[in-house]
N, C-alpha and C. Protein backbone atom coordinates (compact mmCIF):
# COMPACT_ATOMS: atom_id res chain seq x y z
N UNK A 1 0.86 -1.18 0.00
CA UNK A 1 0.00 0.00 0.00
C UNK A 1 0.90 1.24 0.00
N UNK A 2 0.75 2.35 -0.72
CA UNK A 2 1.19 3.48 -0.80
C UNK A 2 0.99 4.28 0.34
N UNK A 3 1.79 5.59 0.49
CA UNK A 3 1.70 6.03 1.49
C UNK A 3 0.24 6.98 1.39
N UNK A 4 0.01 7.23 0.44
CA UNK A 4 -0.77 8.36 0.10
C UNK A 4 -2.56 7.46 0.17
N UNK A 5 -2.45 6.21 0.11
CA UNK A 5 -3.26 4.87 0.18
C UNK A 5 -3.42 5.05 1.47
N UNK A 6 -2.49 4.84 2.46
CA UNK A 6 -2.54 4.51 3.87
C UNK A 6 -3.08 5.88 4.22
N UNK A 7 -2.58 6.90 4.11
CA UNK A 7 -3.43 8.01 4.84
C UNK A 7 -4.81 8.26 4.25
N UNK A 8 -5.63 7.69 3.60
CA UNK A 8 -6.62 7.85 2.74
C UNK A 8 -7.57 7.06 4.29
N UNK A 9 -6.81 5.57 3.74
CA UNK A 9 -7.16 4.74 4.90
C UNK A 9 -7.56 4.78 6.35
N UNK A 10 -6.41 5.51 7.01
CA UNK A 10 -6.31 6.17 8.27
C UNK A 10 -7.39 7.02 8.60
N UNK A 11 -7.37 8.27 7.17
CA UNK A 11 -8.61 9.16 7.29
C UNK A 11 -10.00 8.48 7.30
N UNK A 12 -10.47 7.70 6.68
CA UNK A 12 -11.74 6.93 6.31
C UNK A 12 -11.99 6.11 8.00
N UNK A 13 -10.70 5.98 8.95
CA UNK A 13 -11.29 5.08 10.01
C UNK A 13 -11.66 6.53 11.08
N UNK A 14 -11.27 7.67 10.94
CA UNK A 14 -11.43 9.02 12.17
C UNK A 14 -12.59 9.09 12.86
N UNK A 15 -12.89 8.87 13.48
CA UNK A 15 -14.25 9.10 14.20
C UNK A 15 -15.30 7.74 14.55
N UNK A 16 -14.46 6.53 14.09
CA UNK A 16 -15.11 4.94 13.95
C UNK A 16 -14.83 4.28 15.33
N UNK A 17 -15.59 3.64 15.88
CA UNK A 17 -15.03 3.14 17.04
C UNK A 17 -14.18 1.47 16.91
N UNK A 18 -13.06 1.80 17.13
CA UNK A 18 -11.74 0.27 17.42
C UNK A 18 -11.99 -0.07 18.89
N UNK A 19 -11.72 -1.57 18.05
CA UNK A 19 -11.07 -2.25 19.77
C UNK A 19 -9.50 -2.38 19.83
N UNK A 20 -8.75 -1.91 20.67
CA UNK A 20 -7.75 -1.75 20.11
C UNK A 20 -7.10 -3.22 21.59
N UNK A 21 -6.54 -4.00 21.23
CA UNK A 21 -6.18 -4.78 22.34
C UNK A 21 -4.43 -5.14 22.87
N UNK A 22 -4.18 -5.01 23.73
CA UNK A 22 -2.93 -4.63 24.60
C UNK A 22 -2.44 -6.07 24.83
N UNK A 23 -0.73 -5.93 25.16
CA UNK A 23 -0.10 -7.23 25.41
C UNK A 23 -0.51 -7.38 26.53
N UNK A 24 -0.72 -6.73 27.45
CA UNK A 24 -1.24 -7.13 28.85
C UNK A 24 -2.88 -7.54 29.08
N UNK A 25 -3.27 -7.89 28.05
CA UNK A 25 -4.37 -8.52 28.27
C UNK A 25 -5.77 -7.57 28.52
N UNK A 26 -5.56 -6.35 28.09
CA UNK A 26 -6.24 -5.76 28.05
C UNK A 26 -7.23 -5.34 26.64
N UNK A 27 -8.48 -4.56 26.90
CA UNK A 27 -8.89 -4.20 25.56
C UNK A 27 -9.81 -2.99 25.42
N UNK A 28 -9.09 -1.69 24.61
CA UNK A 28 -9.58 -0.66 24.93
C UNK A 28 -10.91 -0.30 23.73
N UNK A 29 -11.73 0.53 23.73
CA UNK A 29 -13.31 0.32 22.91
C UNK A 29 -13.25 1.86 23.22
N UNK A 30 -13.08 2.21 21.96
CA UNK A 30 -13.51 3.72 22.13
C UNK A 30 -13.29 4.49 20.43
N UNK A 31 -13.57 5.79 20.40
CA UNK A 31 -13.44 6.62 19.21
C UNK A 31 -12.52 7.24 18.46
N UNK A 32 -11.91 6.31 17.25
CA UNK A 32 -10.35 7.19 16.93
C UNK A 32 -10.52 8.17 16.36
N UNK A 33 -9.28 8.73 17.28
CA UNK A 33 -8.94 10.07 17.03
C UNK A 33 -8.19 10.68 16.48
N UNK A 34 -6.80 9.56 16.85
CA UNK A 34 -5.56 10.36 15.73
C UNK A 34 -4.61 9.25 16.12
N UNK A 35 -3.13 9.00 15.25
CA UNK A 35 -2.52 8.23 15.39
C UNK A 35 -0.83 8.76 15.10
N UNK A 36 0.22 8.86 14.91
CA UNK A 36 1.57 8.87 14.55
C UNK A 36 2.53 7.67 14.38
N UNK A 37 3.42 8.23 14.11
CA UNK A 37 4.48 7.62 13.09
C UNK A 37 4.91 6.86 14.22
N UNK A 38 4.71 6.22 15.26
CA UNK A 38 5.29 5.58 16.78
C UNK A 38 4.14 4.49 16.74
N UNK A 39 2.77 4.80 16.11
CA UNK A 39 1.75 3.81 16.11
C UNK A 39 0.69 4.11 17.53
N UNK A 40 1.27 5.17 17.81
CA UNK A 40 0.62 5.30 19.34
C UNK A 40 -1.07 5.95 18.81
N UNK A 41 -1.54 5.50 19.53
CA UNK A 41 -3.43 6.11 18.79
C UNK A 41 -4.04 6.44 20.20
N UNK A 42 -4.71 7.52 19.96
CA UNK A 42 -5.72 8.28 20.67
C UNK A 42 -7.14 7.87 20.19
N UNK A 43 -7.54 7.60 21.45
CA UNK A 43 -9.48 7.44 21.80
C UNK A 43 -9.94 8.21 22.31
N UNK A 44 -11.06 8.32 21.91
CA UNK A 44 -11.93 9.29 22.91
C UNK A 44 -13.56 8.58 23.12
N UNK A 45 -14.15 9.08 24.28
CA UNK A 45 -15.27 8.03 25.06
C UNK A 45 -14.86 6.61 25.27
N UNK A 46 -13.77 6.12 25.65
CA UNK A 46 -13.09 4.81 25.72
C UNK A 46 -13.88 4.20 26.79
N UNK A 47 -13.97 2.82 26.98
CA UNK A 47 -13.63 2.32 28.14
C UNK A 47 -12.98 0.62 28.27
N UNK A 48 -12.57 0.69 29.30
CA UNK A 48 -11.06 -0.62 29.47
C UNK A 48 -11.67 -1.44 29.68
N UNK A 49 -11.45 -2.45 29.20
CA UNK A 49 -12.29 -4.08 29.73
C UNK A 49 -11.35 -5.28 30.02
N UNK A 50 -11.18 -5.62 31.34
CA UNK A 50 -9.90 -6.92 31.51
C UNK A 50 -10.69 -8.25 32.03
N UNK A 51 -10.23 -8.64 31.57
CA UNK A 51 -10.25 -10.10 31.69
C UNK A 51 -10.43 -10.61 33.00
N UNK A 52 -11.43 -11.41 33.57
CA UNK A 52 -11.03 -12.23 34.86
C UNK A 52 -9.92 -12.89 35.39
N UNK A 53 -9.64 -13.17 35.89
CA UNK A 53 -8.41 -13.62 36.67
C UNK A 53 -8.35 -15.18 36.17
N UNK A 54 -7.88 -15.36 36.14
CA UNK A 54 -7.28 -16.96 35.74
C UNK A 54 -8.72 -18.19 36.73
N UNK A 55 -8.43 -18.05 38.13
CA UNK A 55 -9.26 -18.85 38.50
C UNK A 55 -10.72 -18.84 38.64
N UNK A 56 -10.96 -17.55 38.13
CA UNK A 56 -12.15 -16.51 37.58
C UNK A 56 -13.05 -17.87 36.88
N UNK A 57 -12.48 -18.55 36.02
CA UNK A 57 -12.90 -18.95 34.47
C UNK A 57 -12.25 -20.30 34.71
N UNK A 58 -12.04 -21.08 35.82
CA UNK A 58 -11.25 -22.42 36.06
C UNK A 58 -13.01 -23.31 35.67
N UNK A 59 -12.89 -24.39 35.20
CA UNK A 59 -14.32 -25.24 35.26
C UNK A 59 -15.18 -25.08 36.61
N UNK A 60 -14.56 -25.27 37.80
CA UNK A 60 -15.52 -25.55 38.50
C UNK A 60 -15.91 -24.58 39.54
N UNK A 61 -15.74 -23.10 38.62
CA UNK A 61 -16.70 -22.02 38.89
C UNK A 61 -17.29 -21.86 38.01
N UNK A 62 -17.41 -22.87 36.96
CA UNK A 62 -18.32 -22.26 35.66
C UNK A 62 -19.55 -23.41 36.07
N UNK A 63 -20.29 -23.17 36.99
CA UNK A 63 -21.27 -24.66 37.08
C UNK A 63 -22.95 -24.24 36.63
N UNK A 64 -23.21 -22.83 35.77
CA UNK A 64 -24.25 -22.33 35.20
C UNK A 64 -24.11 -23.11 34.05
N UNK A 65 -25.35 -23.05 33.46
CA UNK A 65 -25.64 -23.80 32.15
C UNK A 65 -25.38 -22.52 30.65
N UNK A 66 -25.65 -21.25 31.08
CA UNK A 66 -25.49 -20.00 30.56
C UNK A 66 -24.21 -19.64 30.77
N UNK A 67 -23.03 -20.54 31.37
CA UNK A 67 -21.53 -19.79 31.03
C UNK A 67 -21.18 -20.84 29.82
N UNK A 68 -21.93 -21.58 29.01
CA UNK A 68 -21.04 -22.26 28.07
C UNK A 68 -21.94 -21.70 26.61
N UNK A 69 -21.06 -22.01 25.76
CA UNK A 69 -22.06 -21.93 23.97
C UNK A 69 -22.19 -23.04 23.84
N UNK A 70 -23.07 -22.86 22.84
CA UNK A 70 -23.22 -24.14 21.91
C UNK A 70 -22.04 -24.95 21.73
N UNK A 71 -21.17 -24.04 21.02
CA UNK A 71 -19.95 -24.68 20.55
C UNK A 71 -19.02 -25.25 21.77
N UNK A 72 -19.24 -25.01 23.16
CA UNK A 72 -18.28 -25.15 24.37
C UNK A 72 -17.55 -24.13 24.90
N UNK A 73 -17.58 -23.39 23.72
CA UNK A 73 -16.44 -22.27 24.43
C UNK A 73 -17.21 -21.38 25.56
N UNK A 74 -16.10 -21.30 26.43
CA UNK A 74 -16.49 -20.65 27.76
C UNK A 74 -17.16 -19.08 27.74
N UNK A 75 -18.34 -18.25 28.21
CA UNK A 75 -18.26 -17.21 27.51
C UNK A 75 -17.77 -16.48 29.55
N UNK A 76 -16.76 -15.35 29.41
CA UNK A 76 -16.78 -14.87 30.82
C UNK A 76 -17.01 -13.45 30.88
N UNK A 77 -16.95 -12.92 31.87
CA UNK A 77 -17.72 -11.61 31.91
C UNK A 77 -16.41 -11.09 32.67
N UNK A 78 -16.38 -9.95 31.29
CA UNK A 78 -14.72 -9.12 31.53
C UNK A 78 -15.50 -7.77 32.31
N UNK A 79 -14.75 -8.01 33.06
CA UNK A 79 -14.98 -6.10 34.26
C UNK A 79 -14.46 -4.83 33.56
N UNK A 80 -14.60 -3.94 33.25
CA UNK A 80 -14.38 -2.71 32.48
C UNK A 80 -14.59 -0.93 33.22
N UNK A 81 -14.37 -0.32 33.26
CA UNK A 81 -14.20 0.91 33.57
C UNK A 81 -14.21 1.90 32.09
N UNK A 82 -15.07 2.84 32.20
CA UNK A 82 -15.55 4.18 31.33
C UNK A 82 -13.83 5.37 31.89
N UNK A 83 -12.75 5.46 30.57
CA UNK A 83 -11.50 5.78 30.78
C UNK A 83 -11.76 7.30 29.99
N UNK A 84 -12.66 7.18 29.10
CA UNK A 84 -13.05 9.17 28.49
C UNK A 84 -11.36 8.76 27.35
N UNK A 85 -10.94 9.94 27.14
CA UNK A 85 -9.58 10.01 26.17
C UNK A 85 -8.43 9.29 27.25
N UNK A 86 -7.80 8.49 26.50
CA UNK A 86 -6.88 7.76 26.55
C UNK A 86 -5.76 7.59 24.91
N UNK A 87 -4.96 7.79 25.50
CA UNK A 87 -3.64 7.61 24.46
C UNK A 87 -3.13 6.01 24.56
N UNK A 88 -3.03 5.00 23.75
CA UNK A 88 -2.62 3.44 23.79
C UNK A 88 -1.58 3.84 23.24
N UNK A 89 -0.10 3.12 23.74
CA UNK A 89 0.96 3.40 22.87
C UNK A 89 1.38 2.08 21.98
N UNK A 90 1.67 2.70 21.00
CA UNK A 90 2.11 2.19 20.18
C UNK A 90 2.58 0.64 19.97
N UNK A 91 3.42 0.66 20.99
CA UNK A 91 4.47 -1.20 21.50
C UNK A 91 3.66 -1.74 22.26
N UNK A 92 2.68 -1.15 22.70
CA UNK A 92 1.81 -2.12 23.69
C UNK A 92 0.60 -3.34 22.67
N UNK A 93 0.56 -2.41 21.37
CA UNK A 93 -0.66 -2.87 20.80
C UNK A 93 -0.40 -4.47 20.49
N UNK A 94 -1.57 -5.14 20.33
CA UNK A 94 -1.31 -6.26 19.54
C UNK A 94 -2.23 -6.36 18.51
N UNK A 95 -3.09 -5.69 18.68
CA UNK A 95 -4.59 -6.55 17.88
C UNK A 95 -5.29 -5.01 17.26
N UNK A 96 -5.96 -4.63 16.64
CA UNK A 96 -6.47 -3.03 15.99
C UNK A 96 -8.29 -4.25 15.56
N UNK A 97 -9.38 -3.56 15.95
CA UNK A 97 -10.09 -4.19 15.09
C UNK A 97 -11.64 -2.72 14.83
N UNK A 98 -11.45 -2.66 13.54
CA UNK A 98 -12.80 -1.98 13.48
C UNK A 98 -14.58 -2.05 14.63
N UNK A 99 -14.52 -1.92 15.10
CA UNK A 99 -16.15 -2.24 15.80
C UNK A 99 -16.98 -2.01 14.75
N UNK A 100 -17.14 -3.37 13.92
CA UNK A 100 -18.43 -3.03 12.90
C UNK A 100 -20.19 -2.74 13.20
N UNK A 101 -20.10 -3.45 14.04
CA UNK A 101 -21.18 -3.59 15.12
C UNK A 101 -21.89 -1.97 15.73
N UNK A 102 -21.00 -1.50 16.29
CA UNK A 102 -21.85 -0.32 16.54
C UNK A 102 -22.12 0.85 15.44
N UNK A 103 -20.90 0.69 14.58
CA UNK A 103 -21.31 1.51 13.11
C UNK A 103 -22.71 0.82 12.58
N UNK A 104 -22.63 -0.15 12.71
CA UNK A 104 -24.28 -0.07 12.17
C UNK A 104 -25.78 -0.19 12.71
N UNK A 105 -24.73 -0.09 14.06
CA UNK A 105 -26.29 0.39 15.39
C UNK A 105 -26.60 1.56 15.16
N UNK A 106 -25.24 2.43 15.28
CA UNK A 106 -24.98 4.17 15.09
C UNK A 106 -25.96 4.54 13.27
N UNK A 107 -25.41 3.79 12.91
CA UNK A 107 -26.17 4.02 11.36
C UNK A 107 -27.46 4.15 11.22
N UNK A 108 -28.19 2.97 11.73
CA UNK A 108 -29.51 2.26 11.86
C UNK A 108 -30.28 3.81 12.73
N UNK A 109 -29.73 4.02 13.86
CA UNK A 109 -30.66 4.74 14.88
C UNK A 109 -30.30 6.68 14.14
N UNK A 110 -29.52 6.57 13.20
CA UNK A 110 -29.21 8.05 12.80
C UNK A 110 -30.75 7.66 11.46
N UNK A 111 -30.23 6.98 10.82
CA UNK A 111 -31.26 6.46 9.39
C UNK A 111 -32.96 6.78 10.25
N UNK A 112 -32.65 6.16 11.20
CA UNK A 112 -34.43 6.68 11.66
C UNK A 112 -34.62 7.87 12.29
N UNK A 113 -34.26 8.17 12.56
CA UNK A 113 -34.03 10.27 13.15
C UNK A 113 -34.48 10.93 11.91
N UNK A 114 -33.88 10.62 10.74
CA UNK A 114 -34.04 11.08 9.53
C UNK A 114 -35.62 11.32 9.52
């Protein structure tokens, strides 16, 4: 991709909400804002969501019929805090993912305002 490609790119995601997810096991959900040449990206209305603790999610605290799927996989309930603007740096990131999901909640409920 060109450079002039990538900032096209960059511009088209401004104002979209990412999940942006951390080596430490973290995962931040909020509104991009801006990014630099370090990879470091700014959110705004964020909030942090971590993971349970290891023995959180061991089998034999999972003894509800509603902590499993269909498929088996375990589903657990990550604890989170409302963080407002937050800066993620750059080396921490691992994972970038569009939130398609609320763009087309956000879409849907603007389309009927209309």
């Amino acid at each position: 991709m060109e450079n002039f490609q990538a900032v096209k790119y960059l511009e088209s995601l401004l104002g979209k909400t990412l999940r942006i997810h951390t080596t430490d096991a973290r995962l931040f959900v909020g509104t991009f804002k801006c990014t630099d040449n370090d990879r470091n990206i700014i959110l705004s209305t964020t909030h942090e969501y971590r993971y349970p603790a290891i023995t959180e999610h061991e089998p034999a605290n999972l003894t509800r019929e509603d902590d499993y799927t269909a498929t088996g996989v375990v589903k657990a309930d990550m604890t989170s805090r409302y963080i407002g603007l937050v800066v993620v740096p750059g080396h921490y990131i691992t994972k970038i993912e569009l939130d398609e999901y609320s763009e087309k909640k956000n879409g849907n409920s603007q389309a009927q305002q209309a």
